[in-house]
C-alpha atoms as a PDB file:
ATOM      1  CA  UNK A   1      10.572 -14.630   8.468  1.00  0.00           C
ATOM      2  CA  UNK A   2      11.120 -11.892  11.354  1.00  0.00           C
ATOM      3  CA  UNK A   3      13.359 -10.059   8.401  1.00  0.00           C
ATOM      4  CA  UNK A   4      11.197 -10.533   6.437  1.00  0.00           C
ATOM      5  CA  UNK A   5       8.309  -8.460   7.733  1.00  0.00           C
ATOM      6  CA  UNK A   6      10.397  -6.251  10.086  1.00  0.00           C
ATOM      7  CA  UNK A   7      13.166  -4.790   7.811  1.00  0.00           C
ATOM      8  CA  UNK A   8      11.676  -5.631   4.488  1.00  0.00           C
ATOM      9  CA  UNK A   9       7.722  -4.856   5.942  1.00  0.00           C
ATOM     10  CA  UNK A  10       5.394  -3.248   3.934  1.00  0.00           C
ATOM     11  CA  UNK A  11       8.278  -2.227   1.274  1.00  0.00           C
ATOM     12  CA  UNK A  12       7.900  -5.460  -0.030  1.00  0.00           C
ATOM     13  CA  UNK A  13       4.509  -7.180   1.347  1.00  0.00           C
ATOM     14  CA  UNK A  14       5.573 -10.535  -0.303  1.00  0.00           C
ATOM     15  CA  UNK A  15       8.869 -10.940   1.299  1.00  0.00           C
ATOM     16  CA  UNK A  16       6.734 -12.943   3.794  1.00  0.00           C
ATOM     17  CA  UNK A  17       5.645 -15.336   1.468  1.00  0.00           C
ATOM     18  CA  UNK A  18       9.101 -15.619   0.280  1.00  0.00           C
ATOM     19  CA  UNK A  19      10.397 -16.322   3.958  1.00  0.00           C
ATOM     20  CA  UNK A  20       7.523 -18.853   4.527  1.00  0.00           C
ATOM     21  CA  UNK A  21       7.828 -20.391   1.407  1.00  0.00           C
ATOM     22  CA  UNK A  22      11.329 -20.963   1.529  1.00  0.00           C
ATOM     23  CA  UNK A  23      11.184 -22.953   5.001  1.00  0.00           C
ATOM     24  CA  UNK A  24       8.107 -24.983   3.671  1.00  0.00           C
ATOM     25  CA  UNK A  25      10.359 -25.856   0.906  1.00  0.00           C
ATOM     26  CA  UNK A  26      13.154 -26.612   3.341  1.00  0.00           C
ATOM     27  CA  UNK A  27      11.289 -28.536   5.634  1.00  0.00           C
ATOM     28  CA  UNK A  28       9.692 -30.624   2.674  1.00  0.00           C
ATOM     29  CA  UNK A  29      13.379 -31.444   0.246  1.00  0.00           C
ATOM     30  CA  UNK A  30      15.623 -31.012   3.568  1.00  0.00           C
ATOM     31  CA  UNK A  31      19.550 -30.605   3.660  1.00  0.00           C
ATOM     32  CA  UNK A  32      21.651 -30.243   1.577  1.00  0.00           C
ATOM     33  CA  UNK A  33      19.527 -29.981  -1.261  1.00  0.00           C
ATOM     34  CA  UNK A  34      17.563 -26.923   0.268  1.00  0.00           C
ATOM     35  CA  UNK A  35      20.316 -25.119   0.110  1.00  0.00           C
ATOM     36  CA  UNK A  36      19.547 -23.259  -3.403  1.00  0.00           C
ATOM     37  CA  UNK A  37      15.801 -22.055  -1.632  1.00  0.00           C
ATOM     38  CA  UNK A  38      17.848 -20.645   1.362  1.00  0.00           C
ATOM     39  CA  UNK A  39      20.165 -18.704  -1.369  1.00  0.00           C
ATOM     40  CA  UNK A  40      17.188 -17.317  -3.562  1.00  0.00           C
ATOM     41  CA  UNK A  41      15.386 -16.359  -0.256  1.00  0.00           C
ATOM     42  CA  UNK A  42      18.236 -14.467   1.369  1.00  0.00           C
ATOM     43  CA  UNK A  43      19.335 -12.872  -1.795  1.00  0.00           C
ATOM     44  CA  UNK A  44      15.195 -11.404  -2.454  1.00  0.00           C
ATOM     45  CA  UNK A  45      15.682 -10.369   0.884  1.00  0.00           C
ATOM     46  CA  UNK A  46      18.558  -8.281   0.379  1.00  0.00           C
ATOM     47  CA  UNK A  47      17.619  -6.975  -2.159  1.00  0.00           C
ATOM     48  CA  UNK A  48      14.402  -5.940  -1.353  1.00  0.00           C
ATOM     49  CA  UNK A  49      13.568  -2.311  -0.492  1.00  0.00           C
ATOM     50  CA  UNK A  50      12.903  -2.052   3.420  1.00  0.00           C
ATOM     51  CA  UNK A  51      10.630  -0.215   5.339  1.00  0.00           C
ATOM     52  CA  UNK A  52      10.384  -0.603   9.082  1.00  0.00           C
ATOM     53  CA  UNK A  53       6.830   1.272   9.389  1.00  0.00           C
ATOM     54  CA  UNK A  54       4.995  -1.679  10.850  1.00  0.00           C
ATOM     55  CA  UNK A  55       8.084  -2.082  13.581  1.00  0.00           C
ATOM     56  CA  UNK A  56       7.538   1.626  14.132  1.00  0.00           C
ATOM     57  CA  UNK A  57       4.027   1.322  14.396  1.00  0.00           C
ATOM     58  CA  UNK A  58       3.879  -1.884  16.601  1.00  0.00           C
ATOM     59  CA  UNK A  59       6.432  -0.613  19.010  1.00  0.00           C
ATOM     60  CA  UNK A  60       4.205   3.098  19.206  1.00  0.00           C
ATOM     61  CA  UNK A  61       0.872   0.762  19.578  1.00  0.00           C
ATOM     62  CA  UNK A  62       2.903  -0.515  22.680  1.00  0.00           C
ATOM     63  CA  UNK A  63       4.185   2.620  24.022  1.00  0.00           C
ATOM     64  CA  UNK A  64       0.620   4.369  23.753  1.00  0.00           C
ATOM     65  CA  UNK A  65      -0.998   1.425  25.424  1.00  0.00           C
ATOM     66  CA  UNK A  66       1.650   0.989  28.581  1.00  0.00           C
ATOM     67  CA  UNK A  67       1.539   5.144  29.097  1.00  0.00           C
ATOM     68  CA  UNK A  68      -2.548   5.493  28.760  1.00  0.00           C
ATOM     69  CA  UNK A  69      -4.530   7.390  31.166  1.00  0.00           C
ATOM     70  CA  UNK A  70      -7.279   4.825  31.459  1.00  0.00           C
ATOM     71  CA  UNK A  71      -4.891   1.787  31.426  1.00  0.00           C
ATOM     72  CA  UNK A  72      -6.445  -0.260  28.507  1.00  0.00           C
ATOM     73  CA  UNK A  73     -10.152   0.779  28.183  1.00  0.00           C
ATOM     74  CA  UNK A  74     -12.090  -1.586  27.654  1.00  0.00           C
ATOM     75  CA  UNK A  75     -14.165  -2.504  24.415  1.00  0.00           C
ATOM     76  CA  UNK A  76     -16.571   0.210  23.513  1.00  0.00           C
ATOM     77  CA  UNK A  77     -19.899  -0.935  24.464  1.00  0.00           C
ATOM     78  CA  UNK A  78     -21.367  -0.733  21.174  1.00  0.00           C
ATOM     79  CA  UNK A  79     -18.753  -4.130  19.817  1.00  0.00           C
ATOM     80  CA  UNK A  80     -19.209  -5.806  22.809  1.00  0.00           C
ATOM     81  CA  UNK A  81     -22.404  -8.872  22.612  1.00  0.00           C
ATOM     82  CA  UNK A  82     -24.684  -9.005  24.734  1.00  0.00           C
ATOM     83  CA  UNK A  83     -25.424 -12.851  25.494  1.00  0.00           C
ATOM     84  CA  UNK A  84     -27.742 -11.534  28.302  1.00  0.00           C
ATOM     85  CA  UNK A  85     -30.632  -9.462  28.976  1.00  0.00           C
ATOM     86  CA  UNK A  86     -28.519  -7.465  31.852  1.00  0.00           C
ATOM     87  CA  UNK A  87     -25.411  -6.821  29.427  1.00  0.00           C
ATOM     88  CA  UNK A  88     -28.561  -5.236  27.024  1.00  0.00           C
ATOM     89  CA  UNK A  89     -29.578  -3.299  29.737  1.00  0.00           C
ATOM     90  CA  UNK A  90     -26.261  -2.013  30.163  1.00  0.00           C
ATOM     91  CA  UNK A  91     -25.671  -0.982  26.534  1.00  0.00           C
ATOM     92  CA  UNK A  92     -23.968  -3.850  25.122  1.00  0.00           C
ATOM     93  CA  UNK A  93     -24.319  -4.092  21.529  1.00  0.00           C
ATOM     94  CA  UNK A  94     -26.109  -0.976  21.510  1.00  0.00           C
ATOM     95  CA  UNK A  95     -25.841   1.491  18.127  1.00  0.00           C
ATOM     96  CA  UNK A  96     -24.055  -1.387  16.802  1.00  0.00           C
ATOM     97  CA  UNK A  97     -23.436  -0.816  12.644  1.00  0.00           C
ATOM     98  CA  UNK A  98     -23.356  -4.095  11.088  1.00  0.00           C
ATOM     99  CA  UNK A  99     -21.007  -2.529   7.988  1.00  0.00           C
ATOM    100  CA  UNK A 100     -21.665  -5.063   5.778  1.00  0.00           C
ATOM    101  CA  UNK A 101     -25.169  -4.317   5.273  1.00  0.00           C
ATOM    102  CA  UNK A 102     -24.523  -0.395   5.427  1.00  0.00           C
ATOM    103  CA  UNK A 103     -20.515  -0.470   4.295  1.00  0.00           C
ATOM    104  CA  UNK A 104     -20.805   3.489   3.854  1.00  0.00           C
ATOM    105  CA  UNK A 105     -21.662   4.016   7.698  1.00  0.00           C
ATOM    106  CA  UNK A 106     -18.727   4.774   9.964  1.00  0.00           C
ATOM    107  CA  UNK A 107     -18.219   3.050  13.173  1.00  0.00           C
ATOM    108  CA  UNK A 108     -15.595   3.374  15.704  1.00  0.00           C
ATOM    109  CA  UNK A 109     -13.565   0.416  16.431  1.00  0.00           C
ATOM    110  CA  UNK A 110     -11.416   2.192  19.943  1.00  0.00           C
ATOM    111  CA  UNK A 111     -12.116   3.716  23.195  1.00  0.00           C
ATOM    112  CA  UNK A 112     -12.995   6.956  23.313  1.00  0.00           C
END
């Protein structure tokens, strides 16, 4: 399953399925008879054209997180709730875009 979405990734978005599909299929027939779903998945694999994009992108995610100035900002204020009337006060919630009832607005989803 790791192959499946880090070499094979978004190359192949049902390689995943494949992968998970295959052990279900394992885990419900068992050994030895499995052994033809643990062929057909390796082989799909293989042959599969790979792109390691969402590796790249996970592992730059990380990076940009560990070496930021602020050292993980918080949640804008605007997505956070605001259960009480002090969190309101603050600006919780505040200029909030509910996007399905206005999908063309645009809203930002990360610290500034």
């Amino acid at each position: 399953m790791r192959f499946a979405s880090e070499d094979v990734g978004l190359a192949d978005p049902l390689a995943l399925n494949q992968a998970v599909s295959c052990y279900q299929a394992c885990h419900f027939l068992g050994m030895p008879e499995c052994n033809v779903f643990l062929a057909q998945c390796v082989a799909y694999l293989a042959m599969a054209p790979k792109s390691v994009a969402v590796y790249r992108a996970i592992r730059a995610q990380q990076k940009a997180v560990k070496e930021s100035e602020g050292q993980n900002e918080g949640v804008p204020l605007h997505l956070r709730n605001a259960p009480t009337n002090l969190m309101k006060e603050i600006g919780y919630g505040k200029d909030y875009i509910y996007t399905p009832d206005n999908p063309s607005a645009f809203q930002s989803y990360l610290p500034p």
